[in-house]
Structure formats: C-alpha cells, structure tokens
C-alpha atoms as a PDB file:
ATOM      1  CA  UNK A   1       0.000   0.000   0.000  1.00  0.00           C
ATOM      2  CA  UNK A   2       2.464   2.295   1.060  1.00  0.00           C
ATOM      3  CA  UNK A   3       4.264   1.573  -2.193  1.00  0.00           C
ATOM      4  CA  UNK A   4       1.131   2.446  -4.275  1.00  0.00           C
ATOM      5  CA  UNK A   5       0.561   5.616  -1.884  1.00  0.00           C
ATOM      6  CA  UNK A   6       3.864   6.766  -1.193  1.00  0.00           C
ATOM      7  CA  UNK A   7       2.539  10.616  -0.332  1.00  0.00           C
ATOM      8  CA  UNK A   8       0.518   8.698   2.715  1.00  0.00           C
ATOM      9  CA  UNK A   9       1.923   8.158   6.400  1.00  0.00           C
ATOM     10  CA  UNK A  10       0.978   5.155   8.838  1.00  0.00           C
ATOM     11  CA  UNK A  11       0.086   6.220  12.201  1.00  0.00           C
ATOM     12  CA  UNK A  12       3.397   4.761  13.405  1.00  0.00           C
ATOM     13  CA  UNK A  13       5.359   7.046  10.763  1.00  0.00           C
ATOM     14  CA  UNK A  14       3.167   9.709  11.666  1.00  0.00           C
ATOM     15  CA  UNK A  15       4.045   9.416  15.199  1.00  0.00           C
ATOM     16  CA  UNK A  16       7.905   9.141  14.222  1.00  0.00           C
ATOM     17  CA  UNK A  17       7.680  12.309  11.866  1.00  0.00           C
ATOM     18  CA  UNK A  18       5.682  14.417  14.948  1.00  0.00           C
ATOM     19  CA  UNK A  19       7.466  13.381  17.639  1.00  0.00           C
ATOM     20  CA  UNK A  20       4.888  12.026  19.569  1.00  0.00           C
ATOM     21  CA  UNK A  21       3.039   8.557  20.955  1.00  0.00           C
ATOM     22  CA  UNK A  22       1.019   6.105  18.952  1.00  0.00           C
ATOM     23  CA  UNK A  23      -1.143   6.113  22.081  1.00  0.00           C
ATOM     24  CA  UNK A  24      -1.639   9.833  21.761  1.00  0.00           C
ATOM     25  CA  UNK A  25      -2.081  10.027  18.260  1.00  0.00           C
ATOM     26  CA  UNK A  26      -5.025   7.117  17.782  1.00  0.00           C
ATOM     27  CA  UNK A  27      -6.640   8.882  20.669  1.00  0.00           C
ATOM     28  CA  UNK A  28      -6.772  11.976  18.828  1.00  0.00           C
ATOM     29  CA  UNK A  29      -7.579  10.070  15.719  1.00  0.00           C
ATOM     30  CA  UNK A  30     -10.496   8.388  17.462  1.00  0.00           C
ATOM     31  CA  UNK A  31     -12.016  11.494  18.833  1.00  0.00           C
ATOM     32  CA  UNK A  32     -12.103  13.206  15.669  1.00  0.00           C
ATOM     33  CA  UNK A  33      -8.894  15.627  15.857  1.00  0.00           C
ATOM     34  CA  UNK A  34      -7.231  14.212  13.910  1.00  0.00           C
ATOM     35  CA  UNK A  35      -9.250  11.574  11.646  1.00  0.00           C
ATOM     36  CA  UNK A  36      -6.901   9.191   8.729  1.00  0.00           C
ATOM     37  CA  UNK A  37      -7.563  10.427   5.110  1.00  0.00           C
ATOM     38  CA  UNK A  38      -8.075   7.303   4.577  1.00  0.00           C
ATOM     39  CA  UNK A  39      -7.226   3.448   5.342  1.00  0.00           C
ATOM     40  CA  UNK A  40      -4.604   0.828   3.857  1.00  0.00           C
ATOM     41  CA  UNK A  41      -6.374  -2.821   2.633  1.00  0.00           C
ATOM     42  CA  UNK A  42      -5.480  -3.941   6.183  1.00  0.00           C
ATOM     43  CA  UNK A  43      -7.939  -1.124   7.500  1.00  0.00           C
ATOM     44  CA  UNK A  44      -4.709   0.639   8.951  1.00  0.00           C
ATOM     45  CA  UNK A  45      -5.423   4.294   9.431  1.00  0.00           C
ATOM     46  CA  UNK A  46      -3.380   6.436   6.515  1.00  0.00           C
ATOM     47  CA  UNK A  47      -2.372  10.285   6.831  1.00  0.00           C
ATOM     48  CA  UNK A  48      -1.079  12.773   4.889  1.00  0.00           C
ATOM     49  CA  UNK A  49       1.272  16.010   4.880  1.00  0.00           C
ATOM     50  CA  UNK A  50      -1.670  17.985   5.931  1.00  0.00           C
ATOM     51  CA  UNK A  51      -2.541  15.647   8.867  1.00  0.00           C
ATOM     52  CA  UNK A  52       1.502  16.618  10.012  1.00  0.00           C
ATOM     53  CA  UNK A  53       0.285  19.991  10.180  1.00  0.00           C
ATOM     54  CA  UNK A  54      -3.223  19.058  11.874  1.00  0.00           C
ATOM     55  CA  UNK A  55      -1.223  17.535  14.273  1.00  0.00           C
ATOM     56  CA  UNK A  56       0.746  20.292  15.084  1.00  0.00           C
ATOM     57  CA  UNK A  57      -2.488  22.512  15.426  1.00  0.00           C
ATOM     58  CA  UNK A  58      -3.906  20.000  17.976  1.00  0.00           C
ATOM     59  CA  UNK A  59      -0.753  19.945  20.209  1.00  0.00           C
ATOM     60  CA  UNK A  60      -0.253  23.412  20.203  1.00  0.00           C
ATOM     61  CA  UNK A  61      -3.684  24.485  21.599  1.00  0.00           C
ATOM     62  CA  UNK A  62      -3.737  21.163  23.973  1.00  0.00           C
ATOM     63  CA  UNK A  63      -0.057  22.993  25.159  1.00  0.00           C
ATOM     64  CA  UNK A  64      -1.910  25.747  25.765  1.00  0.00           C
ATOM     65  CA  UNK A  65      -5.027  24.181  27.594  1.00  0.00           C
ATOM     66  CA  UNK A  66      -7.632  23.747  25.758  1.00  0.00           C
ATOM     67  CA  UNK A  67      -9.861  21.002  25.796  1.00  0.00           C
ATOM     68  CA  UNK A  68      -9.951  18.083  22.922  1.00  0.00           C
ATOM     69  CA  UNK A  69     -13.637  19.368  22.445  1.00  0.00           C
ATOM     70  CA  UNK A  70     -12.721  22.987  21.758  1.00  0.00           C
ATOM     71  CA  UNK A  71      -9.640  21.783  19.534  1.00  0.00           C
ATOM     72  CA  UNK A  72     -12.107  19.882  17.466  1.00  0.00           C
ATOM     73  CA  UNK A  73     -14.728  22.650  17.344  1.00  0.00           C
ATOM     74  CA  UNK A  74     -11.975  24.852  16.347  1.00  0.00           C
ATOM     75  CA  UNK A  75     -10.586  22.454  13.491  1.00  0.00           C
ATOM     76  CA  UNK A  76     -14.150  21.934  12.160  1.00  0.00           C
ATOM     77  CA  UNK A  77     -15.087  25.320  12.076  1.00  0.00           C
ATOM     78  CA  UNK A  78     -17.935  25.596  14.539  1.00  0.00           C
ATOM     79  CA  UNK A  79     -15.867  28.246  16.337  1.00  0.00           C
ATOM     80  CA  UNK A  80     -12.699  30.032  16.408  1.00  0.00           C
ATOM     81  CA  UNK A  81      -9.360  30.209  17.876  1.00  0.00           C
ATOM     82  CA  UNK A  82      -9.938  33.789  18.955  1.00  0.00           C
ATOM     83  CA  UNK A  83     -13.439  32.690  20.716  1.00  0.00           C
ATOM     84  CA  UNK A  84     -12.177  29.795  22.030  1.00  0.00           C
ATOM     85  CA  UNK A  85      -8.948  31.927  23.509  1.00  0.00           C
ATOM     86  CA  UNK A  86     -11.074  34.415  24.963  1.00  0.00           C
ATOM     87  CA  UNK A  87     -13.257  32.219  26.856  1.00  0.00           C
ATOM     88  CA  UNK A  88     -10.116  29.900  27.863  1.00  0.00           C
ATOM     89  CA  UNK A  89      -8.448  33.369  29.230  1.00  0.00           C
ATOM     90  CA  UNK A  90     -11.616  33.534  31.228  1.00  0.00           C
ATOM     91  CA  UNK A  91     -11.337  30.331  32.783  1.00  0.00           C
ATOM     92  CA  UNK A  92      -8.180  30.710  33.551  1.00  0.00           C
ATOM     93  CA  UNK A  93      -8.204  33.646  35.434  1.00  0.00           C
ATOM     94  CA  UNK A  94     -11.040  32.229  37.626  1.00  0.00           C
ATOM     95  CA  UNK A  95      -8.314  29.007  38.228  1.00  0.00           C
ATOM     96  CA  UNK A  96      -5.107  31.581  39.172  1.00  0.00           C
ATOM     97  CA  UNK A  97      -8.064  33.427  41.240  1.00  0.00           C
ATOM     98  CA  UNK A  98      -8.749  29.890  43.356  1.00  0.00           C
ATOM     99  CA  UNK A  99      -4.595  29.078  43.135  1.00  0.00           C
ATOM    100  CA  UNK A 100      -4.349  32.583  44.695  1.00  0.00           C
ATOM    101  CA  UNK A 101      -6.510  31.532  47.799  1.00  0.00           C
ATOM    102  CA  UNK A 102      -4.899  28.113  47.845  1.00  0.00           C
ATOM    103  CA  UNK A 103      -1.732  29.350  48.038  1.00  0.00           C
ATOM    104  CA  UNK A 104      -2.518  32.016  50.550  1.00  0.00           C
ATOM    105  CA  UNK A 105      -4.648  29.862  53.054  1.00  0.00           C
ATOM    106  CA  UNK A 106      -1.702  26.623  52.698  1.00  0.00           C
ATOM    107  CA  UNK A 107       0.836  29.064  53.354  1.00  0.00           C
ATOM    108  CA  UNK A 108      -1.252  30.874  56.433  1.00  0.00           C
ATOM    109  CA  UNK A 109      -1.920  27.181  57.784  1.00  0.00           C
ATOM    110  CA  UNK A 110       2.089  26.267  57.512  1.00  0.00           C
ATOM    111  CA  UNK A 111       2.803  29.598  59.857  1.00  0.00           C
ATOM    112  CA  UNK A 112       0.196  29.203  62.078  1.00  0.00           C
ATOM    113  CA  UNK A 113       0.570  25.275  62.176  1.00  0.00           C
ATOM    114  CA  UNK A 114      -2.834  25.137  62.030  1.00  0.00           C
ATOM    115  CA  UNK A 115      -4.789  21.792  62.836  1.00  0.00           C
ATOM    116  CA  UNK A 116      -7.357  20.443  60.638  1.00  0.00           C
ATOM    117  CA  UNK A 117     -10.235  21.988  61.565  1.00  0.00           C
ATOM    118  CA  UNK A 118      -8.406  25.741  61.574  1.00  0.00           C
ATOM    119  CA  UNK A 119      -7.387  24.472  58.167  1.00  0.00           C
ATOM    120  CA  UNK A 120     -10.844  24.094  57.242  1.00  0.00           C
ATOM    121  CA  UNK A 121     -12.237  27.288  58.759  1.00  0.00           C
ATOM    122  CA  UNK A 122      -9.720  29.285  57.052  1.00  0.00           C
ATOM    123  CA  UNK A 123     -10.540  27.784  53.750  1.00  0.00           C
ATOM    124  CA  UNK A 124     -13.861  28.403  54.105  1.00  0.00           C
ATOM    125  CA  UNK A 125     -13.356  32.218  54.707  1.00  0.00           C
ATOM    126  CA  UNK A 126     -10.980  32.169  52.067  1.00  0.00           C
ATOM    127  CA  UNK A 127     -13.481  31.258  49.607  1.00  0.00           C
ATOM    128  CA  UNK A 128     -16.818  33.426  50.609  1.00  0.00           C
ATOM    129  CA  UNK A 129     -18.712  35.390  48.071  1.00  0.00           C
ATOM    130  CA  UNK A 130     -18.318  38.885  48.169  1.00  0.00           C
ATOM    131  CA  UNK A 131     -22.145  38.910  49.313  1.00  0.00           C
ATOM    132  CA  UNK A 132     -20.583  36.664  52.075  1.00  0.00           C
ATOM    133  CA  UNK A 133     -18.067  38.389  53.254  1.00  0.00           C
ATOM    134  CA  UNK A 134     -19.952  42.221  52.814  1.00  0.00           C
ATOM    135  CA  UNK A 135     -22.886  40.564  55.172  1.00  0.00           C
ATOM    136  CA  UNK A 136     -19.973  39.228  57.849  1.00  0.00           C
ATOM    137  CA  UNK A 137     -18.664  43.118  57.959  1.00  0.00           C
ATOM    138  CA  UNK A 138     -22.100  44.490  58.066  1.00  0.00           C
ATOM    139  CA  UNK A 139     -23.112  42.839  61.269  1.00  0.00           C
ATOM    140  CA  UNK A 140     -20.220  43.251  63.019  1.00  0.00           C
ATOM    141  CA  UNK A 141     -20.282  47.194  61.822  1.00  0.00           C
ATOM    142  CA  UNK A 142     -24.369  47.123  63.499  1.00  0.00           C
ATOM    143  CA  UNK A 143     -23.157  45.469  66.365  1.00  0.00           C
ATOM    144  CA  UNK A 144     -19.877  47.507  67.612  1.00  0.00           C
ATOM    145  CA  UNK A 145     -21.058  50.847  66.305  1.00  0.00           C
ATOM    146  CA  UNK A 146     -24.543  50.394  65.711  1.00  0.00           C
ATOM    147  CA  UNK A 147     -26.509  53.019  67.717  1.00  0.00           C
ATOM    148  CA  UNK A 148     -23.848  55.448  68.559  1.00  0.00           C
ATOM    149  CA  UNK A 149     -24.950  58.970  68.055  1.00  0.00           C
ATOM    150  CA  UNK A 150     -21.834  60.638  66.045  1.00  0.00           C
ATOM    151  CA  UNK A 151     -21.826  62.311  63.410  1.00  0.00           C
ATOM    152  CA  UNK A 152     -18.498  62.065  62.820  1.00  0.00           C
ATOM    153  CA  UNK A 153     -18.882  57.838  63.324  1.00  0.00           C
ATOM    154  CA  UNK A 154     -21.518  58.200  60.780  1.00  0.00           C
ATOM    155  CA  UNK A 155     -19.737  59.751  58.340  1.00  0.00           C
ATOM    156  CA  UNK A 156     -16.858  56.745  58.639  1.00  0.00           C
ATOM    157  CA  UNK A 157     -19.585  54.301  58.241  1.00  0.00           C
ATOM    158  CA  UNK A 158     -20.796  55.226  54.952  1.00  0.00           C
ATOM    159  CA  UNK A 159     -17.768  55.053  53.797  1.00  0.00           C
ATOM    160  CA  UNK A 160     -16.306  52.054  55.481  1.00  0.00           C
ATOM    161  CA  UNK A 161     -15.777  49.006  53.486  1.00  0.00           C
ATOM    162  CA  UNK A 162     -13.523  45.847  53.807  1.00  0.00           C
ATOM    163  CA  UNK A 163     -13.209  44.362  50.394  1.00  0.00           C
ATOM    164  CA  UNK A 164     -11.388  41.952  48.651  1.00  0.00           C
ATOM    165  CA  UNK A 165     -10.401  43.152  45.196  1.00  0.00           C
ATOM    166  CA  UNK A 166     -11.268  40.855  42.036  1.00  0.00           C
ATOM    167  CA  UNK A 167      -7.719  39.465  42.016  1.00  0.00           C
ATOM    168  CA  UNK A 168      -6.581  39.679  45.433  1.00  0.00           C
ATOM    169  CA  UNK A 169      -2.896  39.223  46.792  1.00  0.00           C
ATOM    170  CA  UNK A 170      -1.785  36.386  48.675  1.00  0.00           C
ATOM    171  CA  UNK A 171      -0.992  39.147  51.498  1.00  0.00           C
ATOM    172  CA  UNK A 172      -4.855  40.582  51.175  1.00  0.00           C
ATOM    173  CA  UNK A 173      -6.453  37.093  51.345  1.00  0.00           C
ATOM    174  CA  UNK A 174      -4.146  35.548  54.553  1.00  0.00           C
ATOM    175  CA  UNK A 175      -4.907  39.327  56.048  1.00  0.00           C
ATOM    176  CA  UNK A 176      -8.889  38.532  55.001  1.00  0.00           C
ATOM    177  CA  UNK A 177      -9.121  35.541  57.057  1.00  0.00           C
ATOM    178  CA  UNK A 178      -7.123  36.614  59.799  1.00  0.00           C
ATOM    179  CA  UNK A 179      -9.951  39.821  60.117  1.00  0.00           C
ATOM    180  CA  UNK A 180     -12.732  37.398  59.130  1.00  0.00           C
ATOM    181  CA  UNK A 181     -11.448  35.128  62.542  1.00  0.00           C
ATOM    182  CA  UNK A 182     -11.535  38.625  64.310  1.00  0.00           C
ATOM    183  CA  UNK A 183     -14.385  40.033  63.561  1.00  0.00           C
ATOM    184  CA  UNK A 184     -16.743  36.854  63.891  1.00  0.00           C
ATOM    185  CA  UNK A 185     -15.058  37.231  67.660  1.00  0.00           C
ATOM    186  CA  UNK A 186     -18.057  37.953  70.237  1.00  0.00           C
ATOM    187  CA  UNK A 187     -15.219  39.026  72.524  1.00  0.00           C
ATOM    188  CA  UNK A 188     -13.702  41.205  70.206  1.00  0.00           C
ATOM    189  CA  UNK A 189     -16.700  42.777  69.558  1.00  0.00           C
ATOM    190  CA  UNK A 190     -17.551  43.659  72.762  1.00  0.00           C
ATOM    191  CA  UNK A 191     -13.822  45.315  73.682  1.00  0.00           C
ATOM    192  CA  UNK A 192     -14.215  47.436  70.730  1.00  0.00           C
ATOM    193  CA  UNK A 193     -17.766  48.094  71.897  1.00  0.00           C
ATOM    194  CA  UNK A 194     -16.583  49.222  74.901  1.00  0.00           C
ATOM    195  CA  UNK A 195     -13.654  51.229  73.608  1.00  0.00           C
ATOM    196  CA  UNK A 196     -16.198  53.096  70.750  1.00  0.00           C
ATOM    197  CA  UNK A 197     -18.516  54.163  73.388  1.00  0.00           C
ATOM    198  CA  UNK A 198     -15.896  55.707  75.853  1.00  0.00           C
ATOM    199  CA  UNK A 199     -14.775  57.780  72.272  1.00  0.00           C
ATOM    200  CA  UNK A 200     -18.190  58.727  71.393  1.00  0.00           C
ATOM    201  CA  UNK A 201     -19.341  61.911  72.706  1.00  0.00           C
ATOM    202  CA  UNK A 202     -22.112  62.174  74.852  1.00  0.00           C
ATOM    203  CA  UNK A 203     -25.464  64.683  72.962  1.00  0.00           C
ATOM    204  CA  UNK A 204     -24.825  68.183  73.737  1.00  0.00           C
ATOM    205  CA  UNK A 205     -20.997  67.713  74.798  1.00  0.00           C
ATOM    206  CA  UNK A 206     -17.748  67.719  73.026  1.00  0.00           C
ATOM    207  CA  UNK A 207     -15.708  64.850  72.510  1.00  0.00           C
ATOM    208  CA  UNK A 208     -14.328  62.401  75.443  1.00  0.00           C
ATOM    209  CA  UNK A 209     -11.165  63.334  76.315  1.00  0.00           C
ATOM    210  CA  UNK A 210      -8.274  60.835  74.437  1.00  0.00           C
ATOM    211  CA  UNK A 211     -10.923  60.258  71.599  1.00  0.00           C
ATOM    212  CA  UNK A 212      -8.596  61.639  69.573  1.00  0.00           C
ATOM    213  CA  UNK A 213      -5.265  59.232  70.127  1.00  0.00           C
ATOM    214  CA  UNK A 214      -6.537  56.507  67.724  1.00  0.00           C
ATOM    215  CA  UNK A 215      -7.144  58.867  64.859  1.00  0.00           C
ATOM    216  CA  UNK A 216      -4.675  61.708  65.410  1.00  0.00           C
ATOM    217  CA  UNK A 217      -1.678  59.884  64.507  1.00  0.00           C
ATOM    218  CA  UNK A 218       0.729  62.992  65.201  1.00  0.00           C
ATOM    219  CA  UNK A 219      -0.001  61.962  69.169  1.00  0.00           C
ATOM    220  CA  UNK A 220       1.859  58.849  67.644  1.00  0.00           C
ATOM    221  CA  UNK A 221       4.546  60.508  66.202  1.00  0.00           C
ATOM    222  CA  UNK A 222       5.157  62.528  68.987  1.00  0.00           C
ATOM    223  CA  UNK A 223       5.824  59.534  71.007  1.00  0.00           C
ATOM    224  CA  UNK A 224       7.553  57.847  68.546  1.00  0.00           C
ATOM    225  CA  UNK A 225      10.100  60.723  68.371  1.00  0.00           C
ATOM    226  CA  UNK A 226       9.977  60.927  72.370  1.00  0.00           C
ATOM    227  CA  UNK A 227      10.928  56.674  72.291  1.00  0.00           C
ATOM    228  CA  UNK A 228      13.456  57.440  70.075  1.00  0.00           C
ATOM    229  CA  UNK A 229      15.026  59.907  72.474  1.00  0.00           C
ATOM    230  CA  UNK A 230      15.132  57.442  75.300  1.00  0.00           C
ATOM    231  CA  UNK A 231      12.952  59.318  77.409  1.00  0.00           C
ATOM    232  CA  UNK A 232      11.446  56.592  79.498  1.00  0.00           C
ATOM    233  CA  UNK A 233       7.603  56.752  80.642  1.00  0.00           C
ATOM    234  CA  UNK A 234       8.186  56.930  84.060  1.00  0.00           C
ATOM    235  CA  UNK A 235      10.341  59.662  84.045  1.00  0.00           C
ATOM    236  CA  UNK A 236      10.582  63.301  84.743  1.00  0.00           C
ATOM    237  CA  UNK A 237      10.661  64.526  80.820  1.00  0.00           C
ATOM    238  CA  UNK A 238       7.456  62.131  80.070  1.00  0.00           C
ATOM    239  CA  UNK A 239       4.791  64.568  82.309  1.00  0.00           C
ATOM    240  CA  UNK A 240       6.068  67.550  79.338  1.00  0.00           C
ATOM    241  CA  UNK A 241       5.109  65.765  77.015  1.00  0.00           C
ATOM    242  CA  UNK A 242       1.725  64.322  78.349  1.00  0.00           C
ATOM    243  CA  UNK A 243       1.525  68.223  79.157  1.00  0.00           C
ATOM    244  CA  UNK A 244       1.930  68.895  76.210  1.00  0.00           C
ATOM    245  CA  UNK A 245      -0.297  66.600  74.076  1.00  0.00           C
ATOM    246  CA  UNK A 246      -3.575  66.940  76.333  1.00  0.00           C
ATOM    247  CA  UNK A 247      -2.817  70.013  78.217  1.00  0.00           C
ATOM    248  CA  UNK A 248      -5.625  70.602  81.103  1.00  0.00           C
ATOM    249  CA  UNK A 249      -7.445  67.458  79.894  1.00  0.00           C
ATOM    250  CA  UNK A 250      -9.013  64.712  82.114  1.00  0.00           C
ATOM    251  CA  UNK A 251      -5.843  62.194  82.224  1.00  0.00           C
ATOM    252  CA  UNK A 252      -7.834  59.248  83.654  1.00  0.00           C
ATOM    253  CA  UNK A 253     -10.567  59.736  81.043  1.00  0.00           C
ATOM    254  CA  UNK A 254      -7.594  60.231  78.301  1.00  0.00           C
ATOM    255  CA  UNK A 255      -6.163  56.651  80.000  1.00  0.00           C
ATOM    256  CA  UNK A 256      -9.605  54.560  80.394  1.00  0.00           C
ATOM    257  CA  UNK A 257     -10.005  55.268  76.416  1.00  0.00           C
ATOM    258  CA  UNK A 258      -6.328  54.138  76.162  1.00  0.00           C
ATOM    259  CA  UNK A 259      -6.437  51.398  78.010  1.00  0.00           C
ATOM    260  CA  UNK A 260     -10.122  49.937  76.371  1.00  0.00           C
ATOM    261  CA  UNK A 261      -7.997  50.523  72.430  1.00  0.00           C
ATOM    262  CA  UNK A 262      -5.166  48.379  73.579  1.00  0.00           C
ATOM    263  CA  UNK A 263      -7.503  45.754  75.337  1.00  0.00           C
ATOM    264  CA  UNK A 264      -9.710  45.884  72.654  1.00  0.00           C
ATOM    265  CA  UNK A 265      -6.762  45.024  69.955  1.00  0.00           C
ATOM    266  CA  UNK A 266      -8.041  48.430  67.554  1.00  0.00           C
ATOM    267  CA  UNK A 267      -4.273  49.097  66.710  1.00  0.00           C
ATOM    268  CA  UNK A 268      -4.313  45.156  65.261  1.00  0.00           C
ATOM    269  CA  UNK A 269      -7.721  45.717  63.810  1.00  0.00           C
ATOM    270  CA  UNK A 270      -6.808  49.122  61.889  1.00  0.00           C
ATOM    271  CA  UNK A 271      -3.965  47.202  60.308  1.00  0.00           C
ATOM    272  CA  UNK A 272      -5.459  44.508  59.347  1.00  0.00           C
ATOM    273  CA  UNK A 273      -8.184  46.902  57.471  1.00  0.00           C
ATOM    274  CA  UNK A 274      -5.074  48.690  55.855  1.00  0.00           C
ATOM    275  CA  UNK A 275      -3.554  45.071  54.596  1.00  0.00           C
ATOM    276  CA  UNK A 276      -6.669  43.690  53.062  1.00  0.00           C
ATOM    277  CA  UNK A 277      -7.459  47.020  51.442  1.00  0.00           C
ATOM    278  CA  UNK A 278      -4.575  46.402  49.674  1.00  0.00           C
ATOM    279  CA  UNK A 279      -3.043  49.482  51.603  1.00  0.00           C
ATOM    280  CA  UNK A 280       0.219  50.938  52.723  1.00  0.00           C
ATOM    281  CA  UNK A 281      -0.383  50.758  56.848  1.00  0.00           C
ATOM    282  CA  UNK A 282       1.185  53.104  58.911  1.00  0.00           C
ATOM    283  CA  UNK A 283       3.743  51.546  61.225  1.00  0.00           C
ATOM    284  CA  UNK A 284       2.957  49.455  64.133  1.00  0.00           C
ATOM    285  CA  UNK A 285       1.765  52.326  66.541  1.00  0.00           C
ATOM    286  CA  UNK A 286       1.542  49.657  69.702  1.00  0.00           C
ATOM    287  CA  UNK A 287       4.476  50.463  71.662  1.00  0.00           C
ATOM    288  CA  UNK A 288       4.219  54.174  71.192  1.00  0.00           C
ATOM    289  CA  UNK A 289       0.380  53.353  72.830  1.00  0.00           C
ATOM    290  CA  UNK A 290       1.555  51.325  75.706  1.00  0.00           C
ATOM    291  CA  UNK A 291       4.090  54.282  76.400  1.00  0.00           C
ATOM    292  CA  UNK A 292       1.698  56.307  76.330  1.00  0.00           C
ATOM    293  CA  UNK A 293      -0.209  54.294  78.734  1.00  0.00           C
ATOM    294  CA  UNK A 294       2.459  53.600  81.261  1.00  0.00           C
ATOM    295  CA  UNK A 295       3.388  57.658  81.139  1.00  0.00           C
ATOM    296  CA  UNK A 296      -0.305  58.313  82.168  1.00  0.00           C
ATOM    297  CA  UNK A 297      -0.460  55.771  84.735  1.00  0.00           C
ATOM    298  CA  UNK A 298       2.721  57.390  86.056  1.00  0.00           C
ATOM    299  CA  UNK A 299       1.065  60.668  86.372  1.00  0.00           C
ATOM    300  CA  UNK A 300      -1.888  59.596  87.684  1.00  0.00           C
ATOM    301  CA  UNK A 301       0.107  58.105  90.897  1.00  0.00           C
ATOM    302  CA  UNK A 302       2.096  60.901  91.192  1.00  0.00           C
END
C-alpha cells in the first residue's frame, strides 16, 4: 500500500515524523482531531502532509489548555481560535483566582501550624462570596457601632468598606481571614464596643477626652520621636510631654479610652483593614500606645 501511496503516512510514521506517541495520536484520531484520510487494505489508518500539520495545530492548543472538544470545534469550524482563547483566558483567570486563595490559606496554615479543623475554617473564609463576606462586615459594623450617636462615626460608616479586590494578593487574602477570625469574635466585639462608646461623645458635649489618640496619629509621632530619644515613661521629661499633648485634659478619662484601644486590639484591627485594602499601613503604633499608657499611669500616681 504504502508503495502504491507513497505521499501517505501510517500512524506509526506519523508518530515518528511528529514526535509524539502512537497512544496519543489514535486517541486523537479516534475522537475526531485528527481523523486518517483514509485506510490501507489492512484497515490501517493512513495520513497525509496535511494531517503533520493538523497535528501540530492540535498539540499546540492542547499545550496551551484547551480542551480536545474545543480543539475539534476549532478544526471543524464551529468556532474560532480567537473565541475559544477568549473564553479559555476567562477560565483561567477564575483558576489563578482559586490558586491565589490556595496558596494564601496553605501558606497561612504552615505559619500558624494550624490543625485540621483551623485548616478548614480558614478555607472556608478564604473562599466566601463577596455577598458573604460584605454581610460578615455588616453585622459586626451594626453590632460595635450600631446606635452610637456621632456624626463624625456616621460619616466613617458610609464610607467604610472591607473588600477583597477581584484578584486579590496572597498578602490581602491571609490578612482577610485573619480579620474574618476577628471580627466573627463575640469578645472582640464587645472590647471594641466598649472602647467606641468611651470615644463617642455624649449629645450636647464635646468629645471624650483621648478620643482623639486613635485617629490623630501625630499623638503617635510625637511619642515615637519621644521613644526614640530614650525618654522613658516613668520619668521626669514624660509629664512635658503628656503636658503637652492633652494640656488641662481629664488624664484618667484620656487613659480609660487608652487602656479599652489596647484591650480591645483596635491598633491590630486598623492594620489589618489597611492590609486587606490592599493598603500601605502606617507603622505598628503599639508600643508608642503602651508608652503612652504607662506615662499616664505614672502621672496619675504621682
């Protein structure tokens, strides 16, 4: 046959002149990818130069993915390579989204050492709708600021969102569940309870004295810079600069806020925020809080 037909290839030479398996190539064959121009007395399956170049087609859009259904849809001309790219880009995506969160909650669980039903948890936050996830922020938002007569709160509200971008970082999803875990807290959410009503102003009077350390982050900076000097909080130069900072203020009021923040983890919480916003966080503003803390404690015995 081959000597009557000597323009025509036998699967095996086809497989020799394409580099790849007899296995592969019937396969192909059988599902319609690649189908024999025609067959040998024997019934052997026959192909030509053109089926070289079929052949070549079919591995290079299997290389890059696509489905032996699409390939042959795309070789009979039911649809294109350009449609069928497109909607394979799609899919795609949506997989390196879900690698993403993979990656993010195995690599969370491996610092944490988490056990297997952390593991789970996690994942499961991990993976939440953004409907999901909106409806865990909005009740703990009602809860721990829900009926607090600010203006000033309310204005923060409207604007306050936690959300996960469309394509989120590995950072911004391991922050995610970490805040998720936080926020779903019924003892967190009472300390920061507690903290946002000693910071929210009574009606008819100005604001609580120290309502304006977690916001005001030059009272930060100042004590950052006063750290930095070695001034200790115990000491002499400390009273100047809680003198200077809250002047004829209520210090114990100024410290009870203080004190409910730190409890209450806000400095933790605010960063967190920052991270899965995607955000640049300011520093790490703990230690300049617990000086501050310490310095008014100090004054308050003196």
């Amino acid at each position: 046959m081959d000597d009557e037909r000597p323009d025509v290839l036998t699967i095996g030479q086809l497989a020799h002149r394409t580099g790849l398996s007899v296995r592969t190539l019937r396969f192909w064959s059988d599902e319609g990818a690649v189908p024999p121009v025609a067959r040998s007395a024997g019934g052997y399956r026959l192909y030509d130069a053109e089926s070289v170049a079929r052949v070549e087609l079919v591995r290079t859009l299997r290389e890059l993915g696509l489905g032996l259904g699409d390939v042959c849809r795309v070789l009979s001309g039911r649809t294109t390579v350009a449609e069928v790219a497109d909607a394979h880009v799609a899919a795609l995506d949506a997989q390196i989204r879900s690698l993403k969160v993979s990656r993010a909650v195995l690599s969370t669980v491996a610092k944490r050492g988490s056990t297997v039903e952390e593991t789970a948890l996690m994942n499961r936050l991990a993976r939440l709708s953004a409907a999901e996830r909106k409806q865990i922020i909005d009740e703990f938002k009602e809860e721990v600021f829900g009926g607090l007569d600010d203006p000033r709160l309310r204005d923060r509200l409207r604007t306050f969102s936690i959300e996960l971008p469309d394509e989120p970082t590995p950072e911004q999803v391991d922050a995610w569940i970490e805040l998720a875990e936080l926020v779903r807290d019924p003892g967190f959410r009472a300390r920061l309870r507690t903290w946002m009503e000693l910071n929210t102003p009574v009606p008819g009077q100005g604001r609580p004295p120290g309502a304006s350390i977690w916001w005001a982050r030059q009272v930060v900076q100042t004590v950052a810079e006063v750290r930095k000097g070695g001034i200790a909080p115990e000491g002499p130069a400390a009273a100047e600069v809680l003198s200077e900072l809250f002047g004829d203020a209520d210090r114990a009021a100024v410290l009870r806020s203080l004190e409910a923040g730190i409890e209450a983890g806000a400095e933790h919480y605010r960063r967190l925020v920052a991270r899965v916003r995607g955000q640049d966080a300011s520093p790490d503003a703990t230690e300049e809080l617990e000086w501050l803390a310490r310095a008014l404690r100090t004054a308050d015995q003196a």
